[in-house]
N, C-alpha and C. Protein backbone atom coordinates (compact mmCIF):
# COMPACT_ATOMS: atom_id res chain seq x y z
N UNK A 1 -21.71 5.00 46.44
CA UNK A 1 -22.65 4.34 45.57
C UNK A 1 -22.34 4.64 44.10
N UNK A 2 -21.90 5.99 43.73
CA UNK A 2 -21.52 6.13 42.39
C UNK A 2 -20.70 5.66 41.67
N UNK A 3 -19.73 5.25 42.78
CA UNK A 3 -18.24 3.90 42.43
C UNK A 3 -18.84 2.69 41.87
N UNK A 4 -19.63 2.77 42.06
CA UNK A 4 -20.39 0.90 41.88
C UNK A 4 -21.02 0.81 41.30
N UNK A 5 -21.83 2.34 40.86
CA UNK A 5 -22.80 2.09 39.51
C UNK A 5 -21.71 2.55 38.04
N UNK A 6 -20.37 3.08 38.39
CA UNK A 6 -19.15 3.24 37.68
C UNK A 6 -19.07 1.55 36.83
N UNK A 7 -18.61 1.33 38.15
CA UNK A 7 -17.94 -0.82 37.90
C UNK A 7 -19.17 -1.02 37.23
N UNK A 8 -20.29 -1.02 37.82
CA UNK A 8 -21.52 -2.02 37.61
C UNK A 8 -21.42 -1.79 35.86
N UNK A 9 -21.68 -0.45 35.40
CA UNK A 9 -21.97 0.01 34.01
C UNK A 9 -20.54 -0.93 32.97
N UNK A 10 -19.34 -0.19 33.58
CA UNK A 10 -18.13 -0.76 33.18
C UNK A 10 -17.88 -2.28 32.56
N UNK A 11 -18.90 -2.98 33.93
CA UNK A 11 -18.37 -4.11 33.89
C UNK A 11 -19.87 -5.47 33.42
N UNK A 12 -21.00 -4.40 33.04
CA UNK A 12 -21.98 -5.12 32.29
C UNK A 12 -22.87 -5.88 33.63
N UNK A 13 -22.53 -5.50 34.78
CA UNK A 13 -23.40 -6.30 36.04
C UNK A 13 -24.66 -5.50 36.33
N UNK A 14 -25.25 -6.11 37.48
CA UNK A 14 -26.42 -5.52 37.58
C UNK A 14 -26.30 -5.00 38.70
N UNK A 15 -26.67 -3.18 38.47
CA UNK A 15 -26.57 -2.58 40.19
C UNK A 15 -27.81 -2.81 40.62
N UNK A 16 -27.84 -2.08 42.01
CA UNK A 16 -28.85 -2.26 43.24
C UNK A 16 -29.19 -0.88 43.69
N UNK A 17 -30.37 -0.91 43.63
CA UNK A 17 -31.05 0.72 43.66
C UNK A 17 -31.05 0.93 44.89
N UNK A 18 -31.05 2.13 45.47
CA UNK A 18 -31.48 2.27 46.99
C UNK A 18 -32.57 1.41 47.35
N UNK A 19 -33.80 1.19 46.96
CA UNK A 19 -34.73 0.50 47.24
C UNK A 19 -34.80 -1.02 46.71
N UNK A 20 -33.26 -1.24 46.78
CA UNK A 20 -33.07 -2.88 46.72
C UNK A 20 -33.51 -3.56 45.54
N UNK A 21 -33.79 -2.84 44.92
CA UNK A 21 -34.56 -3.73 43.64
C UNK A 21 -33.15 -3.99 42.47
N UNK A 22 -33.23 -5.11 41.31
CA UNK A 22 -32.43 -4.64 40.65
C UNK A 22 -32.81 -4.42 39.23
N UNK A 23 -31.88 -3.62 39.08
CA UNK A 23 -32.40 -2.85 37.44
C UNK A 23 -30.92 -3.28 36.36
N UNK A 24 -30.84 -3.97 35.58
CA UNK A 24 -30.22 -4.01 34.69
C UNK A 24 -29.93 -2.94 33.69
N UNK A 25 -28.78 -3.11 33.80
CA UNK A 25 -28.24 -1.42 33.40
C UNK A 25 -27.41 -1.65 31.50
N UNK A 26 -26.86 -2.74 31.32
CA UNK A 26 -26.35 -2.99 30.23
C UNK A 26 -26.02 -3.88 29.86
N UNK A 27 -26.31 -4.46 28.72
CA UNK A 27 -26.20 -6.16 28.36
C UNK A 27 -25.00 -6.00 27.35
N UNK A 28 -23.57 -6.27 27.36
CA UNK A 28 -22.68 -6.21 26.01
C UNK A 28 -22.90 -7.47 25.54
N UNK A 29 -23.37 -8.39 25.99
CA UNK A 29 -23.76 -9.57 24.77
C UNK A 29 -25.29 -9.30 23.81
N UNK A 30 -26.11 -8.12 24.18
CA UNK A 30 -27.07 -7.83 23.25
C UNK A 30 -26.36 -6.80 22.37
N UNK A 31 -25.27 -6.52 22.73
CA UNK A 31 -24.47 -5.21 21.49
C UNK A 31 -23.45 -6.28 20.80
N UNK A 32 -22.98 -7.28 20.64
CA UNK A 32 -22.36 -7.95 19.96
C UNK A 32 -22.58 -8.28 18.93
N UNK A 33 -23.83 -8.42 18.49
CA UNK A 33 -23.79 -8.54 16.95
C UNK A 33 -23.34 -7.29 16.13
N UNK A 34 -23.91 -6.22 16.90
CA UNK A 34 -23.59 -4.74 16.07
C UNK A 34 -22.32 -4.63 16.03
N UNK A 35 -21.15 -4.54 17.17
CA UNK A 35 -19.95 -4.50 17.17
C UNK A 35 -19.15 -5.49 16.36
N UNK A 36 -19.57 -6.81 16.32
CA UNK A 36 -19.27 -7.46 15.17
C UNK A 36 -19.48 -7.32 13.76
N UNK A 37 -20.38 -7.03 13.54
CA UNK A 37 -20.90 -6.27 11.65
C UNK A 37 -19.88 -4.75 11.76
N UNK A 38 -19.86 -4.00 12.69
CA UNK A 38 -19.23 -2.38 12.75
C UNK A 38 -17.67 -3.38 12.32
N UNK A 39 -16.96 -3.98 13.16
CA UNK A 39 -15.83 -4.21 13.14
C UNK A 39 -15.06 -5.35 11.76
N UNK A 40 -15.95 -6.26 11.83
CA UNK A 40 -15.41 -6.55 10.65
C UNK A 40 -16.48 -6.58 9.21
N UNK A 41 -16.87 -5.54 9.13
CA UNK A 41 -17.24 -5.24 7.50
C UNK A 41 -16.35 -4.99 6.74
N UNK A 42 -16.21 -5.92 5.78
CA UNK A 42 -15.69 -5.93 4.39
C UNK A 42 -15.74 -4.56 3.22
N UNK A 43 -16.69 -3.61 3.67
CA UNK A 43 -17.29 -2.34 2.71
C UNK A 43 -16.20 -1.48 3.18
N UNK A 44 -15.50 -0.82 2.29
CA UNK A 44 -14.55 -0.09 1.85
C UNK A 44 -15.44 1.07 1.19
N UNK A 45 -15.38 2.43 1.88
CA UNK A 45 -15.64 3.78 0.96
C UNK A 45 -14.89 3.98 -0.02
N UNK A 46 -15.16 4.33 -0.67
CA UNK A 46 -15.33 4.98 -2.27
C UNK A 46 -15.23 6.16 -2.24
N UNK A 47 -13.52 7.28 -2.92
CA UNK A 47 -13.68 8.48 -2.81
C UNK A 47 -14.42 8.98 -4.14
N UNK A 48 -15.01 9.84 -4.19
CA UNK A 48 -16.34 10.35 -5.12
C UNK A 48 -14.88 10.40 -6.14
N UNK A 49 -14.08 11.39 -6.16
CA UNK A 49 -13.61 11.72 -7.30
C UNK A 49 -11.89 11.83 -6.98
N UNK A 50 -11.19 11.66 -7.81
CA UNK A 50 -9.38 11.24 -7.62
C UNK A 50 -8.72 12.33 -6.26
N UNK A 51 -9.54 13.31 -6.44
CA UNK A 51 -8.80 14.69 -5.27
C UNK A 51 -9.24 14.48 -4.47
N UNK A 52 -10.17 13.67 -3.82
CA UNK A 52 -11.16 13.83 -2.61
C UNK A 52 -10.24 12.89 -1.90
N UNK A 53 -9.55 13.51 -0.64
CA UNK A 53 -9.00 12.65 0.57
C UNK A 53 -10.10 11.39 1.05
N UNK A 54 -9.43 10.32 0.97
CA UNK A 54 -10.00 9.07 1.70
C UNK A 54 -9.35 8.17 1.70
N UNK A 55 -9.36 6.70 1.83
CA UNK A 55 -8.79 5.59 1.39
C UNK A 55 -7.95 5.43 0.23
N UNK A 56 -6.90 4.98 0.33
CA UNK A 56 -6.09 4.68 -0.78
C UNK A 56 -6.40 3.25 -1.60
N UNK A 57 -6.90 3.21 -2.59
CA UNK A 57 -7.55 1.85 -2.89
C UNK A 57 -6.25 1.47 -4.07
N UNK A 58 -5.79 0.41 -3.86
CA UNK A 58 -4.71 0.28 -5.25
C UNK A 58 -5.09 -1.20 -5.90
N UNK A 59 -4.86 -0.99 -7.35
CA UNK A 59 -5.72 -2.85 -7.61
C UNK A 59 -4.05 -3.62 -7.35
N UNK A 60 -4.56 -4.87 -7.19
CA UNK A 60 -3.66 -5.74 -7.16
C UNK A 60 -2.87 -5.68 -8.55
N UNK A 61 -0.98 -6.25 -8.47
CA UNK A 61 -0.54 -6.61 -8.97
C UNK A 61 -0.55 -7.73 -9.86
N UNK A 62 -0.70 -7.98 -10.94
CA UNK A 62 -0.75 -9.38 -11.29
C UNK A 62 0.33 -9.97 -11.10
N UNK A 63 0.62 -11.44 -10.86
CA UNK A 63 1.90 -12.01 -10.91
C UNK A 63 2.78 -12.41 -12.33
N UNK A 64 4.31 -12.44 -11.88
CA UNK A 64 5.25 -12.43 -12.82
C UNK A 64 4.61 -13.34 -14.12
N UNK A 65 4.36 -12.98 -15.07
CA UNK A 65 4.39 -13.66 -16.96
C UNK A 65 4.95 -14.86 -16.98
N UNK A 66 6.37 -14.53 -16.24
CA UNK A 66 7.25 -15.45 -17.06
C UNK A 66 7.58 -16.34 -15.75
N UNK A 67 8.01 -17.84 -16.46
CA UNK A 67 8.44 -18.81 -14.92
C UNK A 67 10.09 -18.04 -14.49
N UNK A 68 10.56 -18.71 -13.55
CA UNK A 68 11.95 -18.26 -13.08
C UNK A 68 13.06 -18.89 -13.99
N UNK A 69 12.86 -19.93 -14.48
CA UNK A 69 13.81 -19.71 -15.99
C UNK A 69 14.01 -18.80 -16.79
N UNK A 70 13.15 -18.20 -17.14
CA UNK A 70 12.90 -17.61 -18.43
C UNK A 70 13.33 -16.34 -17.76
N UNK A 71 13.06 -15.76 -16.96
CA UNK A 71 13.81 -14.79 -15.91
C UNK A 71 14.98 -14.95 -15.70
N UNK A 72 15.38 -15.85 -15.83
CA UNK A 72 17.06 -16.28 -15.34
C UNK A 72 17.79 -15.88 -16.88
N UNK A 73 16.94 -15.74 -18.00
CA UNK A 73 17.65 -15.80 -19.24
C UNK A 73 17.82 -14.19 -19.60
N UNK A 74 17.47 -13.50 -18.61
CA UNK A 74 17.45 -12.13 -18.97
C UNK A 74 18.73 -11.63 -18.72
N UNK A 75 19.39 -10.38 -19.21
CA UNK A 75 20.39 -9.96 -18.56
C UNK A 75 20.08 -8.99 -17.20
N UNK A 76 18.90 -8.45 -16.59
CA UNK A 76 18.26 -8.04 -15.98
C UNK A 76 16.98 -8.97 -14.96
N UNK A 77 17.45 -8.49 -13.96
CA UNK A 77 16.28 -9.15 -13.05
C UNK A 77 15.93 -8.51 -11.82
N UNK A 78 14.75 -7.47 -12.03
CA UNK A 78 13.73 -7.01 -11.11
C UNK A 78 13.09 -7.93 -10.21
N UNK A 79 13.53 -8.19 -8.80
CA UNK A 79 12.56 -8.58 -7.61
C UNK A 79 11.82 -7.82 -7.06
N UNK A 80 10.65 -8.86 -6.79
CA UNK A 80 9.35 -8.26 -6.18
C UNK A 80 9.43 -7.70 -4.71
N UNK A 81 8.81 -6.99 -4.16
CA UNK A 81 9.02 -6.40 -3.07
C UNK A 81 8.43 -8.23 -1.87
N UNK A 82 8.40 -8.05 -0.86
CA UNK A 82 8.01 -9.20 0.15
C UNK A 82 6.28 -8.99 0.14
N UNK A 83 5.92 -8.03 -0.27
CA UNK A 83 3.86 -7.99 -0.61
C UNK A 83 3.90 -8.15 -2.01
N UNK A 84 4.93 -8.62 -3.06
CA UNK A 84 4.36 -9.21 -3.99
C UNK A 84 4.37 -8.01 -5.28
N UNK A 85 4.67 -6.52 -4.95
CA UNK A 85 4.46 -5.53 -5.52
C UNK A 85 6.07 -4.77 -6.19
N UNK A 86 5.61 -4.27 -7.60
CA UNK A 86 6.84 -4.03 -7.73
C UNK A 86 7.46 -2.94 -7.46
N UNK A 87 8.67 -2.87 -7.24
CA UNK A 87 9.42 -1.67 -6.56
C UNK A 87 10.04 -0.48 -7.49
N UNK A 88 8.59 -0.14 -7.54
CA UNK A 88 8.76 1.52 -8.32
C UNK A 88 8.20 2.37 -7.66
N UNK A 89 8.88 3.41 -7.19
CA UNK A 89 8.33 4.22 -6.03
C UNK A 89 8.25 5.93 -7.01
N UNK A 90 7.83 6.60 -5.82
CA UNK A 90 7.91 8.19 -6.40
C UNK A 90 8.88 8.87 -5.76
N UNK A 91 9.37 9.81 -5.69
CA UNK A 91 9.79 11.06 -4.91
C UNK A 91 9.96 12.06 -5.41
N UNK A 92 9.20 12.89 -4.49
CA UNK A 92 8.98 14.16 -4.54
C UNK A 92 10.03 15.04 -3.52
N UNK A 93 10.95 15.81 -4.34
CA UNK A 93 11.87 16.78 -3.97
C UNK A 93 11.85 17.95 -4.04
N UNK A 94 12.92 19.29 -3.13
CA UNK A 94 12.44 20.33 -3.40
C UNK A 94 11.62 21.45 -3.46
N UNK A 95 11.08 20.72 -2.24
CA UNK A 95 9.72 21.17 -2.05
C UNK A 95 8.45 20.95 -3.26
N UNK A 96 8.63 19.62 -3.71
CA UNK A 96 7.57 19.83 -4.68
C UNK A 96 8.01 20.47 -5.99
N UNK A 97 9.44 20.69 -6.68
CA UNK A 97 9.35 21.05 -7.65
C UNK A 97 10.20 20.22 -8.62
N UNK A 98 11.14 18.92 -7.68
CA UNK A 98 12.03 18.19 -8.27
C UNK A 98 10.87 17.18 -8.36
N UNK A 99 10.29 16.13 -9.37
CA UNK A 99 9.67 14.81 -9.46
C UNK A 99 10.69 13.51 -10.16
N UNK A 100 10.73 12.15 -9.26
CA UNK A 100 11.44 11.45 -9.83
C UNK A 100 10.46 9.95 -9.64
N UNK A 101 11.39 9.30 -10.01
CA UNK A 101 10.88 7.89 -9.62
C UNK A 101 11.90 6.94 -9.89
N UNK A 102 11.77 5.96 -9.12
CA UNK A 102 13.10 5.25 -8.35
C UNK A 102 12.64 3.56 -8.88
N UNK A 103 13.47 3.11 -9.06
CA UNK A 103 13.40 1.57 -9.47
C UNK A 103 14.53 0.54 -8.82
N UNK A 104 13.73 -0.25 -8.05
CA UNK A 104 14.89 -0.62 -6.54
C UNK A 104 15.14 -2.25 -7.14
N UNK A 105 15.87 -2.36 -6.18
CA UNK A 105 15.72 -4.14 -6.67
C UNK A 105 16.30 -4.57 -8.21
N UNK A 106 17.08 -4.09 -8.78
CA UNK A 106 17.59 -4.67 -9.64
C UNK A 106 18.49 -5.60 -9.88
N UNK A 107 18.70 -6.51 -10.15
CA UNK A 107 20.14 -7.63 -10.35
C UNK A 107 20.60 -7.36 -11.58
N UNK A 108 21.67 -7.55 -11.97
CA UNK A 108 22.33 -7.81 -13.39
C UNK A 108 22.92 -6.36 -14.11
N UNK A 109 22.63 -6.04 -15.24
CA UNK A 109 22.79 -5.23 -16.01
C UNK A 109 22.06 -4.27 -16.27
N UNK A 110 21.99 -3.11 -15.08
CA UNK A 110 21.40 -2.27 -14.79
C UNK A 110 21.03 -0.86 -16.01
N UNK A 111 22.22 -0.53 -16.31
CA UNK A 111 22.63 0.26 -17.50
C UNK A 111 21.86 -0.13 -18.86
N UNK A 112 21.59 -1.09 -18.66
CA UNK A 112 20.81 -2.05 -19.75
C UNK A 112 19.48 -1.51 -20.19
N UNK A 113 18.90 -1.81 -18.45
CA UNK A 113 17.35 -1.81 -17.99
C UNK A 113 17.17 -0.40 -18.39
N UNK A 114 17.88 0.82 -17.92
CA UNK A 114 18.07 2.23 -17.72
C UNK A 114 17.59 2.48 -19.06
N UNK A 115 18.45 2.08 -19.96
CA UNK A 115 18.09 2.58 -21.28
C UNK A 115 17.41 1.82 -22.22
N UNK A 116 16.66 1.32 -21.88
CA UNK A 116 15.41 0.70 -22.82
C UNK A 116 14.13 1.33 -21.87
N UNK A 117 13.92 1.21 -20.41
CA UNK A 117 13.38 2.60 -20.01
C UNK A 117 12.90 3.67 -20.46
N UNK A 118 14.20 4.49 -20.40
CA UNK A 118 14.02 5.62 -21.44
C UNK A 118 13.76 5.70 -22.99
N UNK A 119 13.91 4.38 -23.33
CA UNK A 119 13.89 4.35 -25.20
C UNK A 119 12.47 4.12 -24.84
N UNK A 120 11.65 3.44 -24.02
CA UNK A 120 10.19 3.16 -23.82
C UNK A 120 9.60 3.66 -23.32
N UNK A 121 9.95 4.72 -22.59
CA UNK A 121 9.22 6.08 -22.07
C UNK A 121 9.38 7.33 -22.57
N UNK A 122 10.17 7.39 -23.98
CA UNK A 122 10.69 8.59 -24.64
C UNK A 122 10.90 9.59 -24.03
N UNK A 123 12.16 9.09 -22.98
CA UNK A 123 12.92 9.78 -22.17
C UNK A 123 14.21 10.02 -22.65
N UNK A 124 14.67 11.63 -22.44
CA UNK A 124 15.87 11.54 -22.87
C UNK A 124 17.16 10.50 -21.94
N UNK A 125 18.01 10.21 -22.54
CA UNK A 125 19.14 9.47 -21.52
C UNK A 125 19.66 10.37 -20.45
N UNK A 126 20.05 11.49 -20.42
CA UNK A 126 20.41 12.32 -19.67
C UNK A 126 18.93 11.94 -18.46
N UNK A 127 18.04 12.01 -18.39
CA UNK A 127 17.08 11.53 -17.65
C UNK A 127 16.69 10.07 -16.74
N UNK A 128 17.09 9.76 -17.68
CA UNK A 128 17.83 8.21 -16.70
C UNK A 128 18.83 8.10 -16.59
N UNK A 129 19.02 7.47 -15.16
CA UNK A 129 20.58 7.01 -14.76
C UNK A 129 20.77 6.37 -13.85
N UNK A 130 21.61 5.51 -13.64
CA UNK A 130 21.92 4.60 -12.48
C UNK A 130 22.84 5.19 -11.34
N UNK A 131 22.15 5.24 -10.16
CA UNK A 131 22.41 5.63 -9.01
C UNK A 131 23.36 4.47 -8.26
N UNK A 132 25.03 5.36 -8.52
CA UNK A 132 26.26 4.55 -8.37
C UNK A 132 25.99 4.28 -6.73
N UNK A 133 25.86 4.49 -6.05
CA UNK A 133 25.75 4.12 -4.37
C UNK A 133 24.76 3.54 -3.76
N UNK A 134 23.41 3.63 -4.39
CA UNK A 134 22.55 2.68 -3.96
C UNK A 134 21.91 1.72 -5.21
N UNK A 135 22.68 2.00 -6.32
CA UNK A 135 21.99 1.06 -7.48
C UNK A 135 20.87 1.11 -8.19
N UNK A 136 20.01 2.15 -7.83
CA UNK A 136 18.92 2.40 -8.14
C UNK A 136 18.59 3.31 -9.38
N UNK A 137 17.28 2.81 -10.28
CA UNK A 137 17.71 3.55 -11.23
C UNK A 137 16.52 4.92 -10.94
N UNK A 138 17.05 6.12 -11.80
CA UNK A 138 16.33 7.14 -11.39
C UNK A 138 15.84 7.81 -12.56
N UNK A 139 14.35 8.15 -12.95
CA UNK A 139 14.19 8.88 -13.96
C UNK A 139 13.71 10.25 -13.59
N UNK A 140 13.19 11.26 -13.78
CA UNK A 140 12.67 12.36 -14.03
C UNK A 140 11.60 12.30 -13.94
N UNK A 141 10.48 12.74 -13.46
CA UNK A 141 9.05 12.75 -13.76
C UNK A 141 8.24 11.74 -13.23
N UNK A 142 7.35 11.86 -13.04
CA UNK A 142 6.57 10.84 -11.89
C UNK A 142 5.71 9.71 -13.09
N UNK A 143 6.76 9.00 -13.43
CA UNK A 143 6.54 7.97 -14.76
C UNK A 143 5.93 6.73 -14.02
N UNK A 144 5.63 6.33 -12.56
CA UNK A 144 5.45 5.28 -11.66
C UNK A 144 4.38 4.62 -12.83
N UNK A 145 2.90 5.22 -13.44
CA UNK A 145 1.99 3.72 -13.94
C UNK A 145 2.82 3.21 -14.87
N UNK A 146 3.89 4.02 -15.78
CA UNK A 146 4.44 3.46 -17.38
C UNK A 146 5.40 2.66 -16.98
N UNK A 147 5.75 2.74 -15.86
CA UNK A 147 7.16 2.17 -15.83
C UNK A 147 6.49 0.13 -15.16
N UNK A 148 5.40 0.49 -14.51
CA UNK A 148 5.16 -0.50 -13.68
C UNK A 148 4.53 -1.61 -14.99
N UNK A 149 3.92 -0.58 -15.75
CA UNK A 149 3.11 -0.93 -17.12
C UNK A 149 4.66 -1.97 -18.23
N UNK A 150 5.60 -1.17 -18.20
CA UNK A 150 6.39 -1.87 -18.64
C UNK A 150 7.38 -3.04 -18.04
N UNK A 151 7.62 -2.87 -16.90
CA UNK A 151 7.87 -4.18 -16.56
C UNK A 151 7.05 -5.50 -16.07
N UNK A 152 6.03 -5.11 -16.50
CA UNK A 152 4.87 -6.23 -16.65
C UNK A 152 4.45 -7.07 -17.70
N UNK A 153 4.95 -5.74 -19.01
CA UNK A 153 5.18 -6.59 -20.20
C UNK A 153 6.44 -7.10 -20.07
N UNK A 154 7.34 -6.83 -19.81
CA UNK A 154 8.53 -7.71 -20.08
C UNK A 154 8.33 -9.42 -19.26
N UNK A 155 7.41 -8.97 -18.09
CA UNK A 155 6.88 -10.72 -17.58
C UNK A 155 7.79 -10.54 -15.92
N UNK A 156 7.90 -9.33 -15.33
CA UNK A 156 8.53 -9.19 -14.08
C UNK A 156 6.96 -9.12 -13.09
């Protein structure tokens, strides 16, 4: 009998008491509205303050300034990642004592980009440099908002 009030519960039916009667044991179409509001609510927590572990909330990117001409006239051309976001990453080396940040996706005249970078982040040159094997450029220091900040003015 305990097998069946197992299924019965499991499976939302109605068991049968020893004394034949029946007692409805669980309705999942009277819990559906709740499981629907639980599952797809739109409300996103809010961490109280920048250190407090929770959700990673990031604002959207705005899109490229400039049309794809005017991009084409550059000697440099940063593509967007496939979500639309640009490809400036962090890394952390060394256990935490090397900080860099990486700039992927470049076309053209890399050496270019590198050092107006650094002339716009008042970075020394020795601090930027183009990474001969994967192309990537690399600065020093976890520069990720300035850098993203600046190729946004340029209209990437």
């Amino acid at each position: 009998m305990s097998r069946f009030l197992t299924r019965a519960l499991f499976h939302g039916r109605v068991a049968i008491s020893p004394a034949a009667t029946a007692i409805p044991l669980f309705s999942p179409r009277a819990l559906l509205p709740q499981l629907q509001a639980s599952l797809f609510s739109t409300h996103v927590p809010q961490p109280a303050s920048p250190r407090e572990k929770g959700p990673k909330l990031r604002t959207p990117t705005p899109p490229p300034s400039k049309s794809q001409e005017e991009l084409a006239q550059m000697p440099y051309l940063v593509r967007r990642t496939p979500s639309a976001q640009l490809p400036v990453y962090r890394r952390t080396k060394s256990g935490g004592t090397l900080r860099e940040t990486h700039v992927k996706k470049v076309e053209g005249d890399r050496k270019k980009l590198a050092q107006e970078l650094g002339g716009a982040l008042s970075l020394d040159q020795k601090d930027v440099r183009v990474n001969p094997t994967t192309n990537h450029i690399e600065m020093k220091g976890h520069v990720l908002e300035e850098v993203k900040a600046y190729l946004l003015k340029l209209g990437f």
